[in-house]
Protein backbone atom coordinates (compact mmCIF):
# COMPACT_ATOMS: atom_id res chain seq x y z
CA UNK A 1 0.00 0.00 0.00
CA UNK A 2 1.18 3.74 -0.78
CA UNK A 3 -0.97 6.15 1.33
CA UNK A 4 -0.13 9.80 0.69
CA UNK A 5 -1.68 12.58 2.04
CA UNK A 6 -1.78 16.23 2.10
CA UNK A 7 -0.76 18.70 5.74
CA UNK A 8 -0.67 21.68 7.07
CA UNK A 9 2.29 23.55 9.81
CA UNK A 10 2.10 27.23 10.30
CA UNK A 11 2.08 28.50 7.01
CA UNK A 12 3.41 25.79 5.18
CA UNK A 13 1.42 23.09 2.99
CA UNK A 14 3.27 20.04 1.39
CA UNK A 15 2.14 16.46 0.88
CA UNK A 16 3.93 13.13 2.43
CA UNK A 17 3.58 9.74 2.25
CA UNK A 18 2.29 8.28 5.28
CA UNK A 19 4.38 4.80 6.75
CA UNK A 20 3.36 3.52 10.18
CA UNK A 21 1.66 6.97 11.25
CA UNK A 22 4.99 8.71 10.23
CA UNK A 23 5.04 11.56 7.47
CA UNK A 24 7.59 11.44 4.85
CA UNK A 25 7.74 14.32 2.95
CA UNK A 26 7.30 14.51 -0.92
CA UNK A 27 8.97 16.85 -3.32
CA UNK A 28 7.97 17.28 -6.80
CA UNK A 29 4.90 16.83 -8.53
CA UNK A 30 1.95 14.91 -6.51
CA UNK A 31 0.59 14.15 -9.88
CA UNK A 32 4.09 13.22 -11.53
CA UNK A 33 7.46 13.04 -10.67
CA UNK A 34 8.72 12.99 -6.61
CA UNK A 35 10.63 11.64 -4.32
CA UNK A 36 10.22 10.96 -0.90
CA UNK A 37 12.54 12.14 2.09
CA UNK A 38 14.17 9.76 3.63
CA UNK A 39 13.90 10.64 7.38
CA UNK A 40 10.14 11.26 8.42
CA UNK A 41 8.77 14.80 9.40
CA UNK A 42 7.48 15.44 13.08
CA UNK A 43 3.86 14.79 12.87
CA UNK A 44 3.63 17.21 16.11
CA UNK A 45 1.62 20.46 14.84
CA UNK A 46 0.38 18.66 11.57
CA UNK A 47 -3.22 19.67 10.92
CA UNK A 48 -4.10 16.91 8.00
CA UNK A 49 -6.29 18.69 5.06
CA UNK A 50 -8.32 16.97 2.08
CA UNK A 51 -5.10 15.07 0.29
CA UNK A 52 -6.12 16.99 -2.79
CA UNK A 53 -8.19 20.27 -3.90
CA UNK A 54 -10.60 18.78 -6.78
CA UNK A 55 -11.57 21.56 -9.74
CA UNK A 56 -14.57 19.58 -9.66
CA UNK A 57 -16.41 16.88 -7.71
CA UNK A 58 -18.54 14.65 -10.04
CA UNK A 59 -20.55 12.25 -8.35
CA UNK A 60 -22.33 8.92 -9.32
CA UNK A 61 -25.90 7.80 -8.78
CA UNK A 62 -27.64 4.86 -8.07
CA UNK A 63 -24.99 2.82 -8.92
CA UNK A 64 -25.97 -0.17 -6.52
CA UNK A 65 -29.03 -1.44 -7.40
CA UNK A 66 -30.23 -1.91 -4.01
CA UNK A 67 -29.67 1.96 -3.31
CA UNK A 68 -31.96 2.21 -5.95
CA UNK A 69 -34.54 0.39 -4.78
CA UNK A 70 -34.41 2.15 -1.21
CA UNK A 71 -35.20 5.05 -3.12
CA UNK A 72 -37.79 3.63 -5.10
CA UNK A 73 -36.07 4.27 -8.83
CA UNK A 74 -34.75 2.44 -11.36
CA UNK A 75 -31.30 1.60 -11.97
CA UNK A 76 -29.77 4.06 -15.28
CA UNK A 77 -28.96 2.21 -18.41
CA UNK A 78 -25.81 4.80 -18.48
CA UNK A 79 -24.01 6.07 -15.12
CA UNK A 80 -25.85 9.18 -13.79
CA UNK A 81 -23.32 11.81 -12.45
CA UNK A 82 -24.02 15.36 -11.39
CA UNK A 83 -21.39 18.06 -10.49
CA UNK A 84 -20.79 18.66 -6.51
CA UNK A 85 -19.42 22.17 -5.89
CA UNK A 86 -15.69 21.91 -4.82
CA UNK A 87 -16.16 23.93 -2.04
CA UNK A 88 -18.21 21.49 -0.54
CA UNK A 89 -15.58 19.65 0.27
CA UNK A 90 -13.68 18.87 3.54
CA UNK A 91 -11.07 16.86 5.12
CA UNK A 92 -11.00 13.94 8.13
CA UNK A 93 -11.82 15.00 11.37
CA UNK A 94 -13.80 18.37 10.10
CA UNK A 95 -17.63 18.60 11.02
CA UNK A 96 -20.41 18.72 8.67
CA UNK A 97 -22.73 21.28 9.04
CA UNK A 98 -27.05 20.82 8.38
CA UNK A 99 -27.87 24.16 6.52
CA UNK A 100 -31.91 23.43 7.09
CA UNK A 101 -32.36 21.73 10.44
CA UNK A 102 -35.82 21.09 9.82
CA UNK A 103 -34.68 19.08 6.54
CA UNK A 104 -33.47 15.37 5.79
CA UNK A 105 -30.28 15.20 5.52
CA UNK A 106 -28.84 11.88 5.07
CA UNK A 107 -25.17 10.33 4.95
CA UNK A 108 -23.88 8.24 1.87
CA UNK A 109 -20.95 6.21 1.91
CA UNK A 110 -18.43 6.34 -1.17
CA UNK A 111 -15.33 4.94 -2.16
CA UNK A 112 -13.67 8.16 -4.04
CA UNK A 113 -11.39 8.22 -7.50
CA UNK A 114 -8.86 10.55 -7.40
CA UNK A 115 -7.59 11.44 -11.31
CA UNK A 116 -3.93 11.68 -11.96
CA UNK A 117 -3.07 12.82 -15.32
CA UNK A 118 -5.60 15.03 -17.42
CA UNK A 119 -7.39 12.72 -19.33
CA UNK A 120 -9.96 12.82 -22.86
CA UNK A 121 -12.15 9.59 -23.87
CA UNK A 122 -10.44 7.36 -22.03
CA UNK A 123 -11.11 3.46 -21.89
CA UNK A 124 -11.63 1.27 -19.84
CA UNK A 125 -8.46 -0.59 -20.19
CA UNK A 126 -6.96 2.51 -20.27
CA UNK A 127 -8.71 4.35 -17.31
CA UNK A 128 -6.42 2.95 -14.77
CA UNK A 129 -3.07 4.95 -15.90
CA UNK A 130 -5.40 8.22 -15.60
CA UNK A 131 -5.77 7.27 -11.61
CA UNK A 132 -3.51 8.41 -9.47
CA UNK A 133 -5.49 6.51 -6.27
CA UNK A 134 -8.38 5.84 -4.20
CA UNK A 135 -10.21 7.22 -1.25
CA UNK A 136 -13.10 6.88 1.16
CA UNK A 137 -15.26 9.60 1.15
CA UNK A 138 -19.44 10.61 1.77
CA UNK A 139 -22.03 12.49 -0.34
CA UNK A 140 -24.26 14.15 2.16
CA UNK A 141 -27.65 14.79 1.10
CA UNK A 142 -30.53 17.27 1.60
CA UNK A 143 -32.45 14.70 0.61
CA UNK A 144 -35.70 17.19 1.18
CA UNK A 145 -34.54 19.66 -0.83
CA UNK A 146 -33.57 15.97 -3.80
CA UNK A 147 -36.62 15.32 -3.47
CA UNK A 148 -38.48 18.44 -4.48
CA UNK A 149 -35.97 19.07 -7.41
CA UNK A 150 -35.54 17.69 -10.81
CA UNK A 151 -31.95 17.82 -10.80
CA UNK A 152 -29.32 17.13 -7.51
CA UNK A 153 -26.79 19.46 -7.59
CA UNK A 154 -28.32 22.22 -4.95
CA UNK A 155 -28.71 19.10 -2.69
CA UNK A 156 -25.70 17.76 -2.29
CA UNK A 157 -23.56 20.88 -2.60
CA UNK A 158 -23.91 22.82 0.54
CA UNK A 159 -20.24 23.83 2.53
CA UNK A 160 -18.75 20.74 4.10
CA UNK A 161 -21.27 17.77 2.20
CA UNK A 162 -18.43 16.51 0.48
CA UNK A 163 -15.92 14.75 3.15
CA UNK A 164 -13.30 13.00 1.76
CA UNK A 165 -9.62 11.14 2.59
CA UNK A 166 -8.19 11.76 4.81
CA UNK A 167 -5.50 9.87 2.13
CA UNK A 168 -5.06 8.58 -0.99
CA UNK A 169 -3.89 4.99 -1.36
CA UNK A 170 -2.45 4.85 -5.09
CA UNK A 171 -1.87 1.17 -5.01
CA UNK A 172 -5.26 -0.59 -4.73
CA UNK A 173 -7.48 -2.68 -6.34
CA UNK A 174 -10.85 -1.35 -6.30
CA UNK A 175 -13.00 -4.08 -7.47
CA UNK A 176 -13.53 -6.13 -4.23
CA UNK A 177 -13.32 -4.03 -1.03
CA UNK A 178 -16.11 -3.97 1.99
CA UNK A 179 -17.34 -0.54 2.38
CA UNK A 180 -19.20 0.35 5.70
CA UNK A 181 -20.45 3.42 7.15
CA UNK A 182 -20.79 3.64 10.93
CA UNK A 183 -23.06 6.04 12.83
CA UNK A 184 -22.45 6.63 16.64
CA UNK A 185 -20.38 3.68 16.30
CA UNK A 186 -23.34 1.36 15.02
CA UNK A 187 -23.41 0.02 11.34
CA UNK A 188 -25.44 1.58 8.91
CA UNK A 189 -24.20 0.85 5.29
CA UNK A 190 -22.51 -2.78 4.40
CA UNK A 191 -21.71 -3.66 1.17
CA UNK A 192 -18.94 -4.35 -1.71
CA UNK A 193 -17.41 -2.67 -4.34
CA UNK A 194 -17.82 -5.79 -6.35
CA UNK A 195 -21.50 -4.74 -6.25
CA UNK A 196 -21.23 -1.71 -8.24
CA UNK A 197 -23.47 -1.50 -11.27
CA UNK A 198 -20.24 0.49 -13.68
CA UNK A 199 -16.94 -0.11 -12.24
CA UNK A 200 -14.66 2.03 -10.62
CA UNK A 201 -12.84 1.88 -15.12
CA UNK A 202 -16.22 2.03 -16.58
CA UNK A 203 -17.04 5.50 -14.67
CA UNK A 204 -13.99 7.20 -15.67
CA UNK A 205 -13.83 6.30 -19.63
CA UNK A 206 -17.23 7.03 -19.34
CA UNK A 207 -17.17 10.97 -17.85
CA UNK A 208 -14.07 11.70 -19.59
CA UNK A 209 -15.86 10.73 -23.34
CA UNK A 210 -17.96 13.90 -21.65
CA UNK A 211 -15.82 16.00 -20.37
CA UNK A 212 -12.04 16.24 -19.68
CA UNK A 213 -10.69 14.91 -16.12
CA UNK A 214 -7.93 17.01 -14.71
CA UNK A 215 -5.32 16.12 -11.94
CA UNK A 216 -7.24 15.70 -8.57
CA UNK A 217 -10.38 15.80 -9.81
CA UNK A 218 -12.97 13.58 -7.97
CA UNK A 219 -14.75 11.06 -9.28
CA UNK A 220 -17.43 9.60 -5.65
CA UNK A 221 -18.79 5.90 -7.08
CA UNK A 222 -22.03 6.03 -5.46
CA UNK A 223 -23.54 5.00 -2.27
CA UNK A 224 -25.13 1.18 -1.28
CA UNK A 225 -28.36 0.93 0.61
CA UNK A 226 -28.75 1.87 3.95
CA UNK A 227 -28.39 5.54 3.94
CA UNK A 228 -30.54 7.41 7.13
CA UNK A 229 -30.59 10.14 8.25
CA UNK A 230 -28.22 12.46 10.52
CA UNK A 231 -28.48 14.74 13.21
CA UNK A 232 -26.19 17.21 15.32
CA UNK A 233 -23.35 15.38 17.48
CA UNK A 234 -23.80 12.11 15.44
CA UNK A 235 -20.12 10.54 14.93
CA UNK A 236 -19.73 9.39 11.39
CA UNK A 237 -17.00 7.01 9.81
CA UNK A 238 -16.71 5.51 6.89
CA UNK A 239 -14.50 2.40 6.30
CA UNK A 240 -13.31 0.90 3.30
CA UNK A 241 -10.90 -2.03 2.91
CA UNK A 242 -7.22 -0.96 2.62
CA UNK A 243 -8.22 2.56 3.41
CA UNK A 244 -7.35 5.02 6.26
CA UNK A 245 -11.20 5.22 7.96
CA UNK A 246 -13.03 8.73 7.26
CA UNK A 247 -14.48 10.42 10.80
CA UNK A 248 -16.04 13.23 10.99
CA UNK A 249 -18.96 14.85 13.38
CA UNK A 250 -22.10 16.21 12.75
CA UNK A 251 -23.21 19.77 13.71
């Protein structure tokens, strides 16, 4: 496994490559050529951010059938994806905030693609050189304001609905790992990648024949039944096999 994520110290932002809880540095290019220092950094006064900044989030739907059916819809002949706003997003250990109290708002569990190398009707034999890793990650959900809207966007783009890393692990096979979702420490989602409807290749040959991927753009793979919804001081965490867990707190 190669975890690598992305810190703060005073003024001073810089990713690193995470080995037994200790940070070795990396210079270069995240998204092409680095090294790795030798000697790890002092984790002391590390605040750990989102291990990349996306130009845009594009997210999946109902791509496990039974999420679909929990929602009472059909499963899409063609991947669904809508745009999330990139300031939605926000890193491990952040809270989430609930813009309309008296609203749903519901958690979703996600593994996350994180692109590598900008990329233009790609295959999917090809789509694996444009990924640079993997991470866990959630699509919260006004699911009052989904429900009274044709399209998803407003919904799932309010500040801090978009948690993801808090690292990237960029050597992983995506095809077969549990994905859970714990709330207050009790499970709420439990399912499998291998249970996607359009693999993790299949969903990024088939958004870049519609747009163009850049580096650290994120690609979340859709959510598996289960979904409920939260409240203020709930503790979520998402786990997904051969990731660092996601936790953050509800306010």
């Amino acid at each position: 496994m190669a975890a690598i994520g992305r810190f703060q110290k005073g003024e001073e932002i810089f990713h690193a490559k995470i080995v037994d809880g200790e940070l070795f540095r990396l210079h270069g290019d995240v998204f092409g050529t680095h090294s790795f220092d030798r000697q790890p950094t002092p984790r002391k006064g590390a605040r750990t951010l989102t291990p990349v900044m996306p130009s845009k989030v594009i997210a999946i739907g109902l791509n496990y059938a039974d999420h679909a059916r929990e929602l009472k819809l059909s499963p899409t002949k063609e991947p669904l994806f809508w745009f999330k706003a990139n300031t939605s997003v926000i890193p491990d250990g952040a809270k989430i905030e609930i813009p309309f109290p008296n609203h749903r708002t519901d958690f979703e569990a996600e593994l996350g693609i994180v692109i590598g190398r900008r990329i233009r009707n790609a295959t999917p034999a090809t789509a694996s050189r444009c990924i640079l890793g993997y991470t866990s990650a959630q699509d919260i959900s006004d699911r009052t304001i989904q429900n009274a809207e044709s399209q998803w966007a407003r919904a799932k783009s309010f500040d801090t609905f978009t948690p993801f890393g808090p690292y990237i692990e960029t050597k992983l096979d995506p095809d077969h790992l549990t994905i859970q979702l714990f709330q207050n420490g009790q499970l709420r989602q439990n399912s499998n990648t291998s249970q996607l409807l359009f693999n993790c290749h299949q969903l990024v040959s088939f958004v870049s024949t519609n747009m163009t991927l850049v580096p650290g753009d994120l690609i979340l793979t859709g959510t598996p039944s289960g979904v409920g919804p939260i409240q203020s001081g709930d503790k979520l965490e998402v786990r997904i096999q051969g990731l660092a867990p996601l936790m953050n707190v509800v306010k």
